[in-house]
Protein backbone atom coordinates (compact mmCIF):
# COMPACT_ATOMS: atom_id res chain seq x y z
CA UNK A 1 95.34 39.23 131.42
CA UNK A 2 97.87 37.46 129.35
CA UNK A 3 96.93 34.51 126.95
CA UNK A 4 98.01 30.87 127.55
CA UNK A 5 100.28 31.39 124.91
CA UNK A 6 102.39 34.13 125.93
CA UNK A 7 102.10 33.08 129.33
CA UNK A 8 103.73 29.58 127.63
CA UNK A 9 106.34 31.62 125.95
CA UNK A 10 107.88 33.39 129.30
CA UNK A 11 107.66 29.93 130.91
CA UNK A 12 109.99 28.66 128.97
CA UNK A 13 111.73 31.90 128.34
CA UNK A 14 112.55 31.79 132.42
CA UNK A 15 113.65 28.64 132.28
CA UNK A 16 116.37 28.92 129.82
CA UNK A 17 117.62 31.99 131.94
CA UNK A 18 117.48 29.75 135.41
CA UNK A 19 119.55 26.96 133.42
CA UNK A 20 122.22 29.16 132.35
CA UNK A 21 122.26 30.76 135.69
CA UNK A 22 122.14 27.17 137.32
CA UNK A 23 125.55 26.53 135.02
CA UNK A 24 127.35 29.92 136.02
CA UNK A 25 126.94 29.31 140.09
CA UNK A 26 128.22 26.03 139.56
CA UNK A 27 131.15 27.42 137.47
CA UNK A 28 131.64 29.92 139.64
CA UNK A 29 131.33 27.79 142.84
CA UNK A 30 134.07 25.47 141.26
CA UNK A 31 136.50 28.07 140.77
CA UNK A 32 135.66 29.48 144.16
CA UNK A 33 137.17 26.58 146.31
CA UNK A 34 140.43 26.95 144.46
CA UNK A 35 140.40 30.69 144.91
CA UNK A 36 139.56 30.80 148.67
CA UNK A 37 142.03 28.29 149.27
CA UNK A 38 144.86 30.31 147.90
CA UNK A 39 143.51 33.56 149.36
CA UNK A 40 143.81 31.86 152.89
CA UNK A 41 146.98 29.89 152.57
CA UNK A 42 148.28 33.21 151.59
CA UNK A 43 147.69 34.56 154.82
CA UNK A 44 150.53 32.89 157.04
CA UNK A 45 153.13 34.08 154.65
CA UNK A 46 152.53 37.64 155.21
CA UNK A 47 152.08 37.11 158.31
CA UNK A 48 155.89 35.91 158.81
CA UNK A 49 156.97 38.39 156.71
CA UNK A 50 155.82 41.02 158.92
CA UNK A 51 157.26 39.17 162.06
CA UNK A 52 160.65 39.11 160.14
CA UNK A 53 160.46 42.80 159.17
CA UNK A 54 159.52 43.68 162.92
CA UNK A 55 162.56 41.79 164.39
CA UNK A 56 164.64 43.50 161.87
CA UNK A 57 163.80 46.81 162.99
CA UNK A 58 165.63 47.04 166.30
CA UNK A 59 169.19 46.36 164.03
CA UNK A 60 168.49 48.93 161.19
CA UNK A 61 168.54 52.80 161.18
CA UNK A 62 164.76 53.49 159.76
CA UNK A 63 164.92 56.78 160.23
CA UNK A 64 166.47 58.19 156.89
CA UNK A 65 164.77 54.97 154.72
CA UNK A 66 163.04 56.48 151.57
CA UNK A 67 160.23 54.36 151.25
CA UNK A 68 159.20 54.97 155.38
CA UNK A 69 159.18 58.99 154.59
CA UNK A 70 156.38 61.03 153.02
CA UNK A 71 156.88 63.48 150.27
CA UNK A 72 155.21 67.15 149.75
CA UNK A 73 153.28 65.89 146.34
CA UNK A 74 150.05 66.81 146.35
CA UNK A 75 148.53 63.99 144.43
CA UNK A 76 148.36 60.04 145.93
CA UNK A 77 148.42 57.14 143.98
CA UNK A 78 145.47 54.13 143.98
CA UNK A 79 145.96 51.02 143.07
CA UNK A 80 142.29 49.48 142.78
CA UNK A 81 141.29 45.90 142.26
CA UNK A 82 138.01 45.17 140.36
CA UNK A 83 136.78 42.42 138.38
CA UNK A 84 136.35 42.51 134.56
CA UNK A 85 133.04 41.29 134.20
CA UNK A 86 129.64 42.03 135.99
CA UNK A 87 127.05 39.65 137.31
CA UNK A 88 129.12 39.64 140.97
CA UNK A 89 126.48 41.53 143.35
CA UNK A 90 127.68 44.43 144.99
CA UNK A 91 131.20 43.94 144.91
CA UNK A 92 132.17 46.61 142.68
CA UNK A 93 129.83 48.70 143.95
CA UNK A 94 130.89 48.65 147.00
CA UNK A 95 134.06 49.44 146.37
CA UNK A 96 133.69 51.92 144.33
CA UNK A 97 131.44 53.37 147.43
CA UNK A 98 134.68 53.19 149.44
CA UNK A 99 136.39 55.42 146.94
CA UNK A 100 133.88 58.37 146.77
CA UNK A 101 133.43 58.58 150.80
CA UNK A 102 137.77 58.33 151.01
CA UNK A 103 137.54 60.95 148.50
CA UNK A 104 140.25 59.56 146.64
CA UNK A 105 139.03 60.17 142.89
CA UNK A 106 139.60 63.31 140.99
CA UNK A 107 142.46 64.83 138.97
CA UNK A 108 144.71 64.91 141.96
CA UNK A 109 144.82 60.70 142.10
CA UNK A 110 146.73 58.74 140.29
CA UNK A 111 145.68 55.45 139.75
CA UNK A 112 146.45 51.79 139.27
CA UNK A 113 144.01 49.60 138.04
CA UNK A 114 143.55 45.88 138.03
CA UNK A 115 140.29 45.06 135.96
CA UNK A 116 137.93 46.51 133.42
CA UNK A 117 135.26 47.62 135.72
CA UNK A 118 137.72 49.71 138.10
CA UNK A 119 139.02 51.53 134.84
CA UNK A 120 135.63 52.42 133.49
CA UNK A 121 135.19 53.86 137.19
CA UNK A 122 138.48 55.78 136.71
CA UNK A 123 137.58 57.04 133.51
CA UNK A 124 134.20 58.49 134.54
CA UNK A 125 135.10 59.65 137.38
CA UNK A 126 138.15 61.95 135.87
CA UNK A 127 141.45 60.29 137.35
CA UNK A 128 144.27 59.72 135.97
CA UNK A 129 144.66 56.00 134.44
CA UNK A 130 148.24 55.11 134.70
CA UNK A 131 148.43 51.85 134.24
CA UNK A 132 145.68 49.52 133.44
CA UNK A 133 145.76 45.20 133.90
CA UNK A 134 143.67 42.88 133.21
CA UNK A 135 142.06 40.55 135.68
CA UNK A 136 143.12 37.23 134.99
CA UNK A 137 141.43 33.72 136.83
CA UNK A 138 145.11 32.53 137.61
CA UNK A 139 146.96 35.25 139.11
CA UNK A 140 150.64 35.21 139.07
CA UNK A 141 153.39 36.87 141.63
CA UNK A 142 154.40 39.03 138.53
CA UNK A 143 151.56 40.79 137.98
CA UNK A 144 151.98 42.05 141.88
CA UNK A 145 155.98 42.90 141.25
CA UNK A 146 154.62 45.13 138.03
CA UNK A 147 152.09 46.98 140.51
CA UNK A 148 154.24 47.16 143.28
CA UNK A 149 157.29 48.48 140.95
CA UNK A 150 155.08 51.34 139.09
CA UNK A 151 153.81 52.26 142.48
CA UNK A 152 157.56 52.63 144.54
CA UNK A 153 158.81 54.37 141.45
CA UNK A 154 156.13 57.18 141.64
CA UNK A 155 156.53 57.28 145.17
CA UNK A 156 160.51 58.03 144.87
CA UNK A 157 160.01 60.56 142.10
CA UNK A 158 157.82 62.20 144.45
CA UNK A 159 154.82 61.73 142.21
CA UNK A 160 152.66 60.62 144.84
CA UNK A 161 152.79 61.24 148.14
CA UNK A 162 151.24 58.46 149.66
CA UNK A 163 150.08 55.04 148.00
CA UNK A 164 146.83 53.25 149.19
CA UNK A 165 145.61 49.60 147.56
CA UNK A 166 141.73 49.24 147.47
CA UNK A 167 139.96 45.80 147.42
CA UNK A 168 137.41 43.69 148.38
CA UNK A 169 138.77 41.62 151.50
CA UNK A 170 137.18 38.23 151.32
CA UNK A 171 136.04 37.00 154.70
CA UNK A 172 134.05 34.20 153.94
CA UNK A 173 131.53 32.93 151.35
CA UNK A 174 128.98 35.48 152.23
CA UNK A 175 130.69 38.63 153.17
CA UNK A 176 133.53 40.58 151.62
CA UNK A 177 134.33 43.66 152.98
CA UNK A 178 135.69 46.39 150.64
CA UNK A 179 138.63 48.05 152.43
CA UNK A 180 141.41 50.47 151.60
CA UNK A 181 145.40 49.66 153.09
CA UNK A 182 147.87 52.04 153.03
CA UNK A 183 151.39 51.02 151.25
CA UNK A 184 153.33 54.13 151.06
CA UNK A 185 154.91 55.36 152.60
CA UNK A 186 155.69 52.01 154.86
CA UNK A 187 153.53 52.52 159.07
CA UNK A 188 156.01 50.48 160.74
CA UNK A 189 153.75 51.12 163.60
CA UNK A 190 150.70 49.15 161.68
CA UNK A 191 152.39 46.30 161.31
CA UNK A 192 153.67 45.83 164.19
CA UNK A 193 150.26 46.46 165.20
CA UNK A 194 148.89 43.83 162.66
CA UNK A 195 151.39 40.81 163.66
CA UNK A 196 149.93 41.54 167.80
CA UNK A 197 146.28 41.46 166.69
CA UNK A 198 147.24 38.56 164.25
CA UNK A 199 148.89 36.71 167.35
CA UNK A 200 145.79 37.83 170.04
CA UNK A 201 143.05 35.69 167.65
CA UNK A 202 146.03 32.99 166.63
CA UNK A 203 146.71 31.21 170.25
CA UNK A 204 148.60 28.31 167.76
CA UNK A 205 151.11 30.71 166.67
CA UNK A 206 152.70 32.44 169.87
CA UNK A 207 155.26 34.67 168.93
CA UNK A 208 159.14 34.34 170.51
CA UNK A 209 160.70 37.75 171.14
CA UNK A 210 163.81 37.30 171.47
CA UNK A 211 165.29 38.86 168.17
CA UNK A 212 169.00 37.30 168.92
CA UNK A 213 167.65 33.65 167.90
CA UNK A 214 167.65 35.15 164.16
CA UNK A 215 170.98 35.44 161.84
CA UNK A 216 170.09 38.03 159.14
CA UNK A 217 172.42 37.68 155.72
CA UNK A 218 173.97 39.20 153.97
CA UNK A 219 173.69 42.32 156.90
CA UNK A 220 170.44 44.12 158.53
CA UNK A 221 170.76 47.53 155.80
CA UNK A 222 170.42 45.75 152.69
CA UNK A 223 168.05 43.10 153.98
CA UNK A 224 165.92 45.85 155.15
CA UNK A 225 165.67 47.27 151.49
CA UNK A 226 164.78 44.18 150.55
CA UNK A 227 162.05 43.03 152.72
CA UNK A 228 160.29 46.66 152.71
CA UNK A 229 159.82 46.46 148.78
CA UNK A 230 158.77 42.56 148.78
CA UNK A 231 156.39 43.39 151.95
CA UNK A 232 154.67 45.84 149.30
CA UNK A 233 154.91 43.06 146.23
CA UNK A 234 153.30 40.55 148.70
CA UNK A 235 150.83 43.02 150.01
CA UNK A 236 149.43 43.40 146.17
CA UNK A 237 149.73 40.23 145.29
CA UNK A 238 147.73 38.62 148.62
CA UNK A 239 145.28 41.61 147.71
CA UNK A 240 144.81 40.03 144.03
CA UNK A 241 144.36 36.68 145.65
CA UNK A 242 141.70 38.20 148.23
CA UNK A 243 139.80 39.55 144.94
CA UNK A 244 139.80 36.99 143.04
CA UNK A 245 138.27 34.57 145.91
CA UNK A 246 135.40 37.40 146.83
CA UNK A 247 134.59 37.79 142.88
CA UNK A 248 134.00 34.00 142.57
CA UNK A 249 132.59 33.83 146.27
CA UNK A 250 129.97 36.66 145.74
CA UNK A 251 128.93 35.57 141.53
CA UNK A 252 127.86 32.12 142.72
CA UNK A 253 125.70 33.94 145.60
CA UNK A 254 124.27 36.37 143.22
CA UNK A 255 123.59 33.17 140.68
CA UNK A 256 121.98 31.41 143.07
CA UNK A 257 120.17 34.28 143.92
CA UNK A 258 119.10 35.08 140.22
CA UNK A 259 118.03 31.29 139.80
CA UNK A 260 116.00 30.75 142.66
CA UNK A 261 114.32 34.04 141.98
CA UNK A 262 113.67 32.35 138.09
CA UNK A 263 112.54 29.14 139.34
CA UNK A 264 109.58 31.64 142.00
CA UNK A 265 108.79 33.52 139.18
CA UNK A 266 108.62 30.20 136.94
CA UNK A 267 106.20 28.71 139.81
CA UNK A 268 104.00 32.25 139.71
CA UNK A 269 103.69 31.73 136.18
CA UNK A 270 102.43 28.33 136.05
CA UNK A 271 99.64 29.52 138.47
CA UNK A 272 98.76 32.33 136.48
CA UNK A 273 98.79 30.23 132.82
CA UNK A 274 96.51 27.22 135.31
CA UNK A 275 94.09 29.90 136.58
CA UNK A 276 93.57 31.58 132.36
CA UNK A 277 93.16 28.18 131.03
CA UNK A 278 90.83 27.44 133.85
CA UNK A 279 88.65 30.78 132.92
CA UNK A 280 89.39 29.75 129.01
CA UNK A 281 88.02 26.26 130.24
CA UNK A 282 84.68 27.47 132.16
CA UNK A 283 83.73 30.69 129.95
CA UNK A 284 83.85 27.98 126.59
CA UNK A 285 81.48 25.64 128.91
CA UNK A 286 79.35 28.52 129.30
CA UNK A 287 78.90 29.28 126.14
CA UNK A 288 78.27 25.75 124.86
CA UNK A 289 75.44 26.00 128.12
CA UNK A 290 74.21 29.00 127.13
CA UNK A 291 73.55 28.05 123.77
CA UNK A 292 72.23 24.54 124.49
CA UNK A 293 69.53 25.97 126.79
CA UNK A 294 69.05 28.74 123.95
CA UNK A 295 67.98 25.89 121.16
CA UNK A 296 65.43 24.20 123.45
């Protein structure tokens, strides 16, 4: 059994490391609000944009667009959202997870990174890093037009055949779901899809059908190149916005976690330093017994 004074030493040790933790959740939970806010006020926007892109449709020939056709390239293109530092749960895990059961890793994946721990991933698991950002706290519409630029223009050189984004969704505090959205070439049938199932769980925003309400400037064709390529630019950059809010979201769980697992261990070791000093206590009464009734 330990001594009193080791026992002393971890005591203390734990409670340093609960403190710290105690400071990062609260960090952590801070930044959280703000992120979560954005991710979800994000939402309506794409949304819209969708709506607009499906009324636009009927006007347009979509037939011979180059960004609604596939390609015969053999490789696809990722872009994957991580965090840069650790100490988040499962959240890269899990989407890393994703990635092996999608089998999209290898040499024939070309890949997009946002994040240090999504390029050590890529490195290790032998794809091919293309381009590599950083994960930044305040995320900015320009980091989305970069991805969304290096991704069309390896789609139109017929790099890539097809173009999927991989991130963790956030849902709420608790749970964020790791999921991976196709962006190239453009399923006109999905979002059409999406804006139905959007409007079956929204009953406050019915949707109004009839398309010949809407003016569309300058004219339908080069709207319609327009609004594909910004549908993909807001796609990323609601993605980044839906990262950032489940990085913060799932840190301050696992902080919690780790602190409330320092204070039970903190509690177990102030039993077990009682109880030794206790034995200390009664075995040096013995002895001081023991001898006593020895001298007489």
């Amino acid at each position: 059994m330990a001594n009193t004074r080791e026992l002393r030493r971890r005591i203390k040790s734990i409670k340093n490391t609960a403190q710290i933790t105690k400071a990062m959740q609260m960090v952590a939970a801070t930044k959280m609000r703000r992120a979560q806010n954005q991710a979800i006020s994000g939402r309506p926007y794409s949304f819209n944009l969708n709506n607009a892109l499906s009324r636009l449709l009927p006007l347009v020939d979509i037939g011979s667009h180059p960004l609604l056709l596939g390609n015969e390239s053999l490789k696809k293109g990722i872009v994957l959202l991580s965090t840069d530092k650790g100490l988040c749960g499962a959240l890269n895990t899990n989407l890393f997870r994703l990635m092996l059961s999608s089998n999209l890793t290898g040499g024939n994946t070309i890949f997009y990174t946002v994040g240090k721990r999504g390029r050590s991933f890529v490195v290790k698991s032998g794809g091919q890093l293309l381009a590599d950002f950083e994960n930044l706290d305040i995320i900015t519409f320009r980091q989305a037009a970069q991805l969304a630029r290096m991704a069309v223009d390896s789609f139109m050189a017929k790099e890539v055949s097809e173009v999927f984004i991989v991130y963790p969704h956030f849902i709420s505090t608790l749970r964020q779901e790791s999921i991976k959205i196709k962006l190239l070439p453009i399923d006109l049938e999905s979002v059409i899809a999406g804006i139905e199932k959007e409007i079956d769980t929204s009953p406050a925003a019915p949707r109004n059908d009839k398309a010949g309400e809407f003016l569309f400037e300058p004219n339908p064709k080069i709207l319609l190149d327009y609004i594909l390529v910004h549908q993909i630019q807001t796609k990323i950059y609601q993605a980044l916005l839906e990262t950032k809010a489940s990085e913060f979201s799932s840190r301050m769980i696992a902080m919690q976690n780790a602190t409330d697992n320092a204070l039970e261990l903190v509690d177990d070791l102030n039993l077990a330093y009682n109880q030794t000093r206790q034995d200390s206590i009664t075995k040096e009464l013995l002895e001081i017994t023991t001898a006593a009734a020895a001298m007489t």
